[in-house]
C-alpha atoms as a PDB file:
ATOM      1  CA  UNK A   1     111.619 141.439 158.893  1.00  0.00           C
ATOM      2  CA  UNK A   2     109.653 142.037 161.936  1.00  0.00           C
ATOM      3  CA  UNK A   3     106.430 143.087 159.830  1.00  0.00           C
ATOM      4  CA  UNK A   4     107.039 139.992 158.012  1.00  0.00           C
ATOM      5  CA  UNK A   5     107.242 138.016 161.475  1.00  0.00           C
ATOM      6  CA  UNK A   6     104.229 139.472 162.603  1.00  0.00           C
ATOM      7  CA  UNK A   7     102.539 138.433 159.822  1.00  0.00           C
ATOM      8  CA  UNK A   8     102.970 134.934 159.867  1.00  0.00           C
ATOM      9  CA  UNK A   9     102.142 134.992 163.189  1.00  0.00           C
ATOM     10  CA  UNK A  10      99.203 136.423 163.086  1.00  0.00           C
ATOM     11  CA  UNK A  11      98.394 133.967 160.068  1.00  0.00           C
ATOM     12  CA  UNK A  12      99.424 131.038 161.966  1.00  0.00           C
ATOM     13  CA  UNK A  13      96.771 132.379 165.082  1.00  0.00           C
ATOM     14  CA  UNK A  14      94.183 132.997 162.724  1.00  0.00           C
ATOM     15  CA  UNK A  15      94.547 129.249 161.267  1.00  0.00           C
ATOM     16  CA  UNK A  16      94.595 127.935 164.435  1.00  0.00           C
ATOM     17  CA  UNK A  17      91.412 129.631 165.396  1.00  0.00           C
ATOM     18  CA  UNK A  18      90.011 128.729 162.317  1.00  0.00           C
ATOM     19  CA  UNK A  19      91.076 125.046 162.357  1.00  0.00           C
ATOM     20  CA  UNK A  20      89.887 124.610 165.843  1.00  0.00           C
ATOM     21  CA  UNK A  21      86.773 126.500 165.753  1.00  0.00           C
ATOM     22  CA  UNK A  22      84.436 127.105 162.535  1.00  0.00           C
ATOM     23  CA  UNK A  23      86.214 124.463 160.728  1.00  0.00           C
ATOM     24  CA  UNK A  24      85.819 121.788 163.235  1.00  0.00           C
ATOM     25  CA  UNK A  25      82.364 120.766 162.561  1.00  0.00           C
ATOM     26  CA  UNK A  26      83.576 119.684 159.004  1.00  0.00           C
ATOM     27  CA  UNK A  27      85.499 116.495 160.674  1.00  0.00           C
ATOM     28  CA  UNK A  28      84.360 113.890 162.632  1.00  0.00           C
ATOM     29  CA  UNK A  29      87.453 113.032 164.443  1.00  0.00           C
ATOM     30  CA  UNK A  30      89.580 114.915 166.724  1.00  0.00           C
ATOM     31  CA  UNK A  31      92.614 112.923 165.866  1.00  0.00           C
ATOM     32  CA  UNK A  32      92.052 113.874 162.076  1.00  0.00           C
ATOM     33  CA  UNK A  33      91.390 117.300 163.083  1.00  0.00           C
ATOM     34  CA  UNK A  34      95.073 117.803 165.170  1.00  0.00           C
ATOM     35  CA  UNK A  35      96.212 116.606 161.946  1.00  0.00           C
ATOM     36  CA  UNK A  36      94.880 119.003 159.653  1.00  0.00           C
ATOM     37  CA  UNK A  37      95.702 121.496 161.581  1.00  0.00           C
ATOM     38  CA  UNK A  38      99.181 121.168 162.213  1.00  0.00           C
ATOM     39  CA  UNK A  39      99.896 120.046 158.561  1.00  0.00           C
ATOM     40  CA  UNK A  40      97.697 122.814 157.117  1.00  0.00           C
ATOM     41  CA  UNK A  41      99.354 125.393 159.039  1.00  0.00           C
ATOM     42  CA  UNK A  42     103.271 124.145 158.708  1.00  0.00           C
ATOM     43  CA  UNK A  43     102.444 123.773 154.857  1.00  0.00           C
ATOM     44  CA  UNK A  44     101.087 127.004 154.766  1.00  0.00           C
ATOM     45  CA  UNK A  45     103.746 128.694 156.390  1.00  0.00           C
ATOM     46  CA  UNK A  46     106.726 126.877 154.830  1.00  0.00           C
ATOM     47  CA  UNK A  47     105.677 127.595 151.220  1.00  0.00           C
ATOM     48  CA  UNK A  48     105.053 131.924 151.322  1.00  0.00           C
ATOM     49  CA  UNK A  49     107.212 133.657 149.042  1.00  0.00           C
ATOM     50  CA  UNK A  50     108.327 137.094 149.768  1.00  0.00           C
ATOM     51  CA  UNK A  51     108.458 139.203 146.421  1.00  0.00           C
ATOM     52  CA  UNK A  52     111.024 142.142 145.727  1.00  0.00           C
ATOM     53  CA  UNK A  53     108.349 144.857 147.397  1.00  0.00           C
ATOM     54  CA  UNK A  54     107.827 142.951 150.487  1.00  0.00           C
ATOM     55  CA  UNK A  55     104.557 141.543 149.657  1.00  0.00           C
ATOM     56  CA  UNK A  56     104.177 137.752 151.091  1.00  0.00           C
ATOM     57  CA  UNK A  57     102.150 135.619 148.279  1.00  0.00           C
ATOM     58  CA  UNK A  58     100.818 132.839 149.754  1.00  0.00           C
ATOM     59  CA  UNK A  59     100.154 129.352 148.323  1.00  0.00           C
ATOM     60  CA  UNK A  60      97.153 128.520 146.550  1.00  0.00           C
ATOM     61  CA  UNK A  61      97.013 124.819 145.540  1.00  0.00           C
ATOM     62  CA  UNK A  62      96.591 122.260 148.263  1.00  0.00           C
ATOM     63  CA  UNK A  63      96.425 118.688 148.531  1.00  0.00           C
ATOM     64  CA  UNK A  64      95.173 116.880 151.430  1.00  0.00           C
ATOM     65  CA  UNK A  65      96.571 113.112 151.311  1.00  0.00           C
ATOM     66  CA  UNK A  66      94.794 110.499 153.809  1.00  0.00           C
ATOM     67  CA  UNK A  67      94.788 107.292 154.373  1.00  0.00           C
ATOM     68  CA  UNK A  68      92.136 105.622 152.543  1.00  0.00           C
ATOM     69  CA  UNK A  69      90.623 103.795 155.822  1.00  0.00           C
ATOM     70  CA  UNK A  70      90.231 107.511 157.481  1.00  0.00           C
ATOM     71  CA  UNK A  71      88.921 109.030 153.994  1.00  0.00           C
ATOM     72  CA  UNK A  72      85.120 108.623 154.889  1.00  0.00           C
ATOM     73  CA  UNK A  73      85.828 110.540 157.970  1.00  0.00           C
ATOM     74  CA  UNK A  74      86.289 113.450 155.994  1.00  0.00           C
ATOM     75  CA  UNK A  75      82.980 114.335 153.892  1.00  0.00           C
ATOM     76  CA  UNK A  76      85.159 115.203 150.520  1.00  0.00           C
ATOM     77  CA  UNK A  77      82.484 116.919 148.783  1.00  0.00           C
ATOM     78  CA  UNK A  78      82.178 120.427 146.753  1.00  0.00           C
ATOM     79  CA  UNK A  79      80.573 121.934 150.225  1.00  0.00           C
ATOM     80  CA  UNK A  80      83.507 120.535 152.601  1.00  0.00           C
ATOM     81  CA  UNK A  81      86.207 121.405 150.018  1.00  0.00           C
ATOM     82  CA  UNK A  82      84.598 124.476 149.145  1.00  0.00           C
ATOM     83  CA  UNK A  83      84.665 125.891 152.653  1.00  0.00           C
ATOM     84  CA  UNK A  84      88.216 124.326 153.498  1.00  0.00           C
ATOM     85  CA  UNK A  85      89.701 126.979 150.616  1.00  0.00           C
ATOM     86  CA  UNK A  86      87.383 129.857 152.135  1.00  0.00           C
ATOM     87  CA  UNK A  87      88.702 129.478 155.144  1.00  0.00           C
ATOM     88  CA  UNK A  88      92.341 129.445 154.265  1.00  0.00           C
ATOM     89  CA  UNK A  89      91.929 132.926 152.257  1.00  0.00           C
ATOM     90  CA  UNK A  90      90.011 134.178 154.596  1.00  0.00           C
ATOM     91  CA  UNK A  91      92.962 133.881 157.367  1.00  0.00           C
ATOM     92  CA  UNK A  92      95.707 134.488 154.605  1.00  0.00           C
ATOM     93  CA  UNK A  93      93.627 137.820 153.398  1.00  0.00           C
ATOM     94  CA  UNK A  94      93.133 139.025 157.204  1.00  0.00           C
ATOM     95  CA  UNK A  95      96.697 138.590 157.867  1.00  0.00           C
ATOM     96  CA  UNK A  96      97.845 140.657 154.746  1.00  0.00           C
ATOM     97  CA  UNK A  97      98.941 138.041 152.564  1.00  0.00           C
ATOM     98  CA  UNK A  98      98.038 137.822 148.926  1.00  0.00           C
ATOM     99  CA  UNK A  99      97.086 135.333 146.763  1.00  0.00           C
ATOM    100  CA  UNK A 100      97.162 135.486 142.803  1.00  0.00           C
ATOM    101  CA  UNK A 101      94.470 132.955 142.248  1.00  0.00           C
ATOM    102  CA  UNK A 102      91.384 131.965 144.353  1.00  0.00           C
ATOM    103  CA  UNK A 103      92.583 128.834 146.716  1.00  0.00           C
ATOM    104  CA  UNK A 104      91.745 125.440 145.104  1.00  0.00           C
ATOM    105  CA  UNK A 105      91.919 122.359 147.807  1.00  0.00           C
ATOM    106  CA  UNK A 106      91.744 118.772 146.837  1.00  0.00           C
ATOM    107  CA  UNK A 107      91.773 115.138 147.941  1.00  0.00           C
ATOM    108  CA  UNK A 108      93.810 112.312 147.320  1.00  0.00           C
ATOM    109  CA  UNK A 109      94.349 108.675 148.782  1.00  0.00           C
ATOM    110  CA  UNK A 110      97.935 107.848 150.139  1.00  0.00           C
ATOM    111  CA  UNK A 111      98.297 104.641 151.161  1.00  0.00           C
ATOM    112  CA  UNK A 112     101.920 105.093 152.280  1.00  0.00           C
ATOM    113  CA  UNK A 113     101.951 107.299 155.156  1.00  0.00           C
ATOM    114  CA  UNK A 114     103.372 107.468 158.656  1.00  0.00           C
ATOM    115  CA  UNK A 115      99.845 109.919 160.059  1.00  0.00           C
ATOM    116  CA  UNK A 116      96.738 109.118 158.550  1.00  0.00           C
ATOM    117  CA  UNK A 117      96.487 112.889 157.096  1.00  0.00           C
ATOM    118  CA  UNK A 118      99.258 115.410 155.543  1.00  0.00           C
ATOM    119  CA  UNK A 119      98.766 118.831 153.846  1.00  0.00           C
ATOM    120  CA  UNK A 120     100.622 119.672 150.947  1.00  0.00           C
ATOM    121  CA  UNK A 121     100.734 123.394 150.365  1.00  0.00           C
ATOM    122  CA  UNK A 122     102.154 124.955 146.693  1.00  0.00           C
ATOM    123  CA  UNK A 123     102.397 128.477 144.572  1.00  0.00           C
ATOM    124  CA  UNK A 124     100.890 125.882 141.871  1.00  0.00           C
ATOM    125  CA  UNK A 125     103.070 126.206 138.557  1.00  0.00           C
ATOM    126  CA  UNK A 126     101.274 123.767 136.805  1.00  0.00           C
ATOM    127  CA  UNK A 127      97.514 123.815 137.377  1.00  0.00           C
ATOM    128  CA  UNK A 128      96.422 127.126 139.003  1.00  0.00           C
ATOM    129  CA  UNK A 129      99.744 129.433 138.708  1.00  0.00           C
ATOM    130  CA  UNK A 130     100.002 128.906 134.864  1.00  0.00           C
ATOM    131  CA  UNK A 131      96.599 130.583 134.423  1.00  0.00           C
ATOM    132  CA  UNK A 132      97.626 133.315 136.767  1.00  0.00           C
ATOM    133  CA  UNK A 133     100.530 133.808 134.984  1.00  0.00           C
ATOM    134  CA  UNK A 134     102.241 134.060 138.823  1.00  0.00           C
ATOM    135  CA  UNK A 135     101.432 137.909 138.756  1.00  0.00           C
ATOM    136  CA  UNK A 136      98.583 139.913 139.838  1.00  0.00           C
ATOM    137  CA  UNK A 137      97.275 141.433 136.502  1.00  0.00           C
ATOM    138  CA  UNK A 138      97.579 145.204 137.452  1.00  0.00           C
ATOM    139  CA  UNK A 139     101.428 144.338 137.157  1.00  0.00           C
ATOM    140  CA  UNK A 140     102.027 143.004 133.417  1.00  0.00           C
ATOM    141  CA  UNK A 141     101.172 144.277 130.306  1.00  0.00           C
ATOM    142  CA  UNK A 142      97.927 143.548 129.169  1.00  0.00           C
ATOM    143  CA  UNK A 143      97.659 140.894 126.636  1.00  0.00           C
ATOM    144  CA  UNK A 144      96.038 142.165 122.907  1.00  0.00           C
ATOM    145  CA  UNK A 145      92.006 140.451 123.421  1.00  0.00           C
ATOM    146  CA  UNK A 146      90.439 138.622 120.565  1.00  0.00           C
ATOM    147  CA  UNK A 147      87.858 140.647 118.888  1.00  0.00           C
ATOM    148  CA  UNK A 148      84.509 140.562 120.218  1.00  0.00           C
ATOM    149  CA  UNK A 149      84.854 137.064 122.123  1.00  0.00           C
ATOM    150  CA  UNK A 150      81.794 135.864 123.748  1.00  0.00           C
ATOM    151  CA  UNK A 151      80.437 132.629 125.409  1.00  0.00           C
ATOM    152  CA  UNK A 152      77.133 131.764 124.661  1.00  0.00           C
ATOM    153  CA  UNK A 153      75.017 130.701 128.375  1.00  0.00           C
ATOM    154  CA  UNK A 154      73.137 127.741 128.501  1.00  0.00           C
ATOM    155  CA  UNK A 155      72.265 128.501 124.831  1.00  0.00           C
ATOM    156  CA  UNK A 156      69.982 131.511 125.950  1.00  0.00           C
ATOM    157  CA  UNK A 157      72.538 134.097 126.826  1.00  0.00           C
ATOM    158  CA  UNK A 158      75.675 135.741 125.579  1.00  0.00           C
ATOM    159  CA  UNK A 159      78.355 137.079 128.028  1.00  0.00           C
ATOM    160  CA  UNK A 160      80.868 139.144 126.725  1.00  0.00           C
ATOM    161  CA  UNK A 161      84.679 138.165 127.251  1.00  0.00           C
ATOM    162  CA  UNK A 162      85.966 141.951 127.689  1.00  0.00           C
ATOM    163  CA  UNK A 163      88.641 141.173 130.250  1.00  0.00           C
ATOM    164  CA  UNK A 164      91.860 138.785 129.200  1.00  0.00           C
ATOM    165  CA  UNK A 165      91.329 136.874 132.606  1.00  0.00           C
ATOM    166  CA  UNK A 166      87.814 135.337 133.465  1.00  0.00           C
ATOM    167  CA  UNK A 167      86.953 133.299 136.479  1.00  0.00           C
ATOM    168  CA  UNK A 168      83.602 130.934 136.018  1.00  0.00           C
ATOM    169  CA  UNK A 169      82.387 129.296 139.402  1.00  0.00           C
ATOM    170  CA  UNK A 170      79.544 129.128 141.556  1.00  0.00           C
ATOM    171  CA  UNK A 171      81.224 131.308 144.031  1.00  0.00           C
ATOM    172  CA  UNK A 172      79.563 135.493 143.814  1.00  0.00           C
ATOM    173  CA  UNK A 173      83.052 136.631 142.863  1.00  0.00           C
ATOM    174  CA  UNK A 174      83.661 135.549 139.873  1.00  0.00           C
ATOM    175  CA  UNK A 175      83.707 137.169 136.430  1.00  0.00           C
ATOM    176  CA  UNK A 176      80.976 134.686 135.008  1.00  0.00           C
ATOM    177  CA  UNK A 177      78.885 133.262 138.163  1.00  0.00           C
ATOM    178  CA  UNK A 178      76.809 129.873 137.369  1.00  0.00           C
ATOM    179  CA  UNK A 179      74.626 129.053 140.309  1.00  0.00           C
ATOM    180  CA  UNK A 180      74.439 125.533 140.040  1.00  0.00           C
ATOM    181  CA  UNK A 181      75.232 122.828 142.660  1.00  0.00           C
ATOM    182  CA  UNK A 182      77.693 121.037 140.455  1.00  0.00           C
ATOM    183  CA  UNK A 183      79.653 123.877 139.439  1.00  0.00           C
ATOM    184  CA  UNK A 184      83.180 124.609 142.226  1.00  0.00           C
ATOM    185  CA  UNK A 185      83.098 127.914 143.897  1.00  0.00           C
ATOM    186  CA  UNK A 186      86.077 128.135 141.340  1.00  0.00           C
ATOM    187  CA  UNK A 187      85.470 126.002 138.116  1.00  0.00           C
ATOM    188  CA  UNK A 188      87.855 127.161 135.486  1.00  0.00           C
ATOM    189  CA  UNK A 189      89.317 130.247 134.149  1.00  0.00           C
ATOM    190  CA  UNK A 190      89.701 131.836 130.458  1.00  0.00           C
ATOM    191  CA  UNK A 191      92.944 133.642 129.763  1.00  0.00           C
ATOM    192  CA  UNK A 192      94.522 135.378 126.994  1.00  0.00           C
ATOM    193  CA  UNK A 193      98.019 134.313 125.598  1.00  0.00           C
ATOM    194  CA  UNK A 194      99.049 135.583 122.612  1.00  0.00           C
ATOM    195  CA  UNK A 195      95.974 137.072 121.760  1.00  0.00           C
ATOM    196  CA  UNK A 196      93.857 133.821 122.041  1.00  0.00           C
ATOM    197  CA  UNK A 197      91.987 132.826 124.370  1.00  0.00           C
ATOM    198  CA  UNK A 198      92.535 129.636 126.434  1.00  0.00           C
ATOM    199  CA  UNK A 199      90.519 127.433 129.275  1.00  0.00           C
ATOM    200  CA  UNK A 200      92.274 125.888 132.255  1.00  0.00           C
ATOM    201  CA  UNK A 201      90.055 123.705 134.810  1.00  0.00           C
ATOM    202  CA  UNK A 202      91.125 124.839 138.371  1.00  0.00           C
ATOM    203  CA  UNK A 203      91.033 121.231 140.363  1.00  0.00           C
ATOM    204  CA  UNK A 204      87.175 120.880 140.016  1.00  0.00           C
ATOM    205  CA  UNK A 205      85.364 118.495 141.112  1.00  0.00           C
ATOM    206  CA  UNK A 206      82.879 118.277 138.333  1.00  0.00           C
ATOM    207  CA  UNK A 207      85.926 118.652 135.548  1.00  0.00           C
ATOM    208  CA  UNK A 208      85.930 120.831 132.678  1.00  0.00           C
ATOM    209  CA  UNK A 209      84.920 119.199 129.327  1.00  0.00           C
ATOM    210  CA  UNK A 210      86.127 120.802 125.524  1.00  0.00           C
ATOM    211  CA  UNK A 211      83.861 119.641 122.517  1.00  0.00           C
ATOM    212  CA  UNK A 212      82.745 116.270 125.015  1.00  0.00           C
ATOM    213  CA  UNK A 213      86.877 115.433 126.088  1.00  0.00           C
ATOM    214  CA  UNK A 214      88.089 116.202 129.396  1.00  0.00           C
ATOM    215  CA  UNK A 215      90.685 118.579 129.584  1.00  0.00           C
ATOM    216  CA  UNK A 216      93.163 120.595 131.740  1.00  0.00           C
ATOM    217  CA  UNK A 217      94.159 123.191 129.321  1.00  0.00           C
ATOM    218  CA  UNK A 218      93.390 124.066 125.855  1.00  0.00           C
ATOM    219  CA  UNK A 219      93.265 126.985 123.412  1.00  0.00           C
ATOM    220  CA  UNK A 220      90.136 128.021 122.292  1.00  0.00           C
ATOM    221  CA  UNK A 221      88.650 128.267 118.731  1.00  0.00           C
ATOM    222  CA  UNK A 222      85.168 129.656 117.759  1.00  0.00           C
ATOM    223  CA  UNK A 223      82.801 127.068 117.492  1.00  0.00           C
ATOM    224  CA  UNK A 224      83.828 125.437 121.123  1.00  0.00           C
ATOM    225  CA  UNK A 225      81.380 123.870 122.999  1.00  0.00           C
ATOM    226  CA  UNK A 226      82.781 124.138 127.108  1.00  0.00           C
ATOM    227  CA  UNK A 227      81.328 121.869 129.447  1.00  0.00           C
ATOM    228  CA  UNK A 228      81.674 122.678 133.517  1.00  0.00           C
ATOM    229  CA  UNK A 229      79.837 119.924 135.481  1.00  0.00           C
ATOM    230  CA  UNK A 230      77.051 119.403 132.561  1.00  0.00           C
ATOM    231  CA  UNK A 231      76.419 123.276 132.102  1.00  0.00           C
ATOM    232  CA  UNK A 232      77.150 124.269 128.690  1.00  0.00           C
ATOM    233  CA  UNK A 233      79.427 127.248 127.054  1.00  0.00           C
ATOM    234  CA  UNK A 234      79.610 127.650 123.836  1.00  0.00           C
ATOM    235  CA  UNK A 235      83.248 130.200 122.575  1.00  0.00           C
ATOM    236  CA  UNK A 236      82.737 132.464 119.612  1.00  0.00           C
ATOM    237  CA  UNK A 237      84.453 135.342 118.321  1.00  0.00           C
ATOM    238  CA  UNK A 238      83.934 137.820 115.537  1.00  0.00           C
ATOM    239  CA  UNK A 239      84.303 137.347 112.241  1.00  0.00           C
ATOM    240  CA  UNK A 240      83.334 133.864 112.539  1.00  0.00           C
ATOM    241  CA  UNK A 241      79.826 132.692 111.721  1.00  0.00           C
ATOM    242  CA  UNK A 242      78.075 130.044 113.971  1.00  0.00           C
ATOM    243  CA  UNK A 243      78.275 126.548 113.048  1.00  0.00           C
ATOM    244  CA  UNK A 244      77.285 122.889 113.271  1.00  0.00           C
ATOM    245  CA  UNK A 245      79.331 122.798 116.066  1.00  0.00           C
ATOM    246  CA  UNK A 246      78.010 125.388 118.236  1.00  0.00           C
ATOM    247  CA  UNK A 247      74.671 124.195 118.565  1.00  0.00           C
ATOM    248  CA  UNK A 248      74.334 122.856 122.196  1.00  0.00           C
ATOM    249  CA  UNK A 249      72.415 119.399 122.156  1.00  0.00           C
ATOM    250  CA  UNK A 250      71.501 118.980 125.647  1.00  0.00           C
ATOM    251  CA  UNK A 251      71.133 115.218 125.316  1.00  0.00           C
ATOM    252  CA  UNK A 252      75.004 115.422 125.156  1.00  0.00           C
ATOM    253  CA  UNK A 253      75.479 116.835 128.846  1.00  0.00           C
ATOM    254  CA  UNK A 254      72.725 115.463 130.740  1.00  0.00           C
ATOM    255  CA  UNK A 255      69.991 116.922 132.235  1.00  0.00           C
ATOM    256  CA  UNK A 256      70.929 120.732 132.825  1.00  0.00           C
END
């Protein structure tokens, strides 16, 4: 217990320093900012689970409600969002906590509220933890991969889905990087369940489009046509031939 003490001790210092130095510049108001940081860091702490070998897996979904009068104060763009979550794995990672899926934080209005800002911290079940599957991959058995599953880039390349998890962001480690402005450090994921493979949008700003309908989560077929932000994907698989369905008209997603 006293490893585990020192832990979240040395993750609640490292939050602290975090909140009150680098991240400061991100908020205009100090009130705001003693806000975040005491909610970030008592959400934080209260939701780490300990599993059976002692490792502490720390939350990776978190909402930051505000009162819509203090919402400009708080830039909520991809950059300010973007560095929020790199600066909460950052202190989890130093402190020796680990967490199954990149950390996802996102916005929301509260009008009924007794501060003008609260931090709600989760092991997400439903958005980020179902595409995780809740355990690090190393640990299960690895699901059976569709044969010779690829996503055709932009129309111009093809990227080979070899793996039965793939992250796609903008952010350098992901499986499939996409440098474009539009595109969240983490935009959505690809998984394998029961040997197909499916798409889940992880909180992203831009959204995550299937065939021109916004979605959450949905199984894959060949013929696909994935949208992040306007960037198109297009799913195939062997055995099936292309069709009227995978060819990308860029009219459909904008200028790219």
């Amino acid at each position: 217990m006293s490893r585990i003490k020192n832990t979240l001790s040395l993750l609640e210092a490292r939050l602290q320093s975090l909140v009150e130095g680098s991240l400061a510049r991100l908020f205009t108001s100090n009130g705001l900012l003693y806000d975040l940081n005491q909610s970030l860091m008592q959400s934080m702490l209260a939701e780490i689970k300990i599993q059976p070998d002692g490792q502490l897996i720390a939350p990776n979904l978190f909402t930051i409600y505000i009162d819509p009068s203090k919402k400009s104060k708080i830039k909520s763009d991809t950059h300010l969002l973007d560095e929020l979550a790199a600066f909460i794995e950052k202190a989890g990672s130093q402190s020796g906590l680990q967490f199954l899926s990149p950390p996802v934080v996102r916005v929301y209005e509260e009008n009924r509220m007794d501060v003008p800002l609260q931090v709600k911290a989760q092991i997400s079940v439903e958005d980020v933890v179902q595409t995780s599957a809740m355990i690090p991959e190393n640990h299960q058995d690895l699901p059976e991969l569709p044969k010779n599953a690829y996503l055709i880039i932009d129309g111009t390349r093809i990227f080979s889905l070899d793996k039965s998890v793939i992250n796609i962001g903008r952010r350098s480690d992901n499986h499939l990087v996409i440098e474009d402005t539009r595109i969240s450090r983490v935009h959505c994921q690809l998984r394998v369940i029961k040997g197909r493979f499916w798409i889940f949008d992880l909180d992203s700003l831009g959204g995550t489009f299937l065939n021109n309908q916004p979605i959450t989560q949905s199984v894959l077929t060949s013929g696909d046509v994935i949208s992040i932000a306007g960037f198109p994907l297009v799913y195939a698989q062997e055995s099936d031939e292309l069709g009227e369905t995978q060819q990308i008209k860029f009219q459909d997603f904008g200028e790219v």
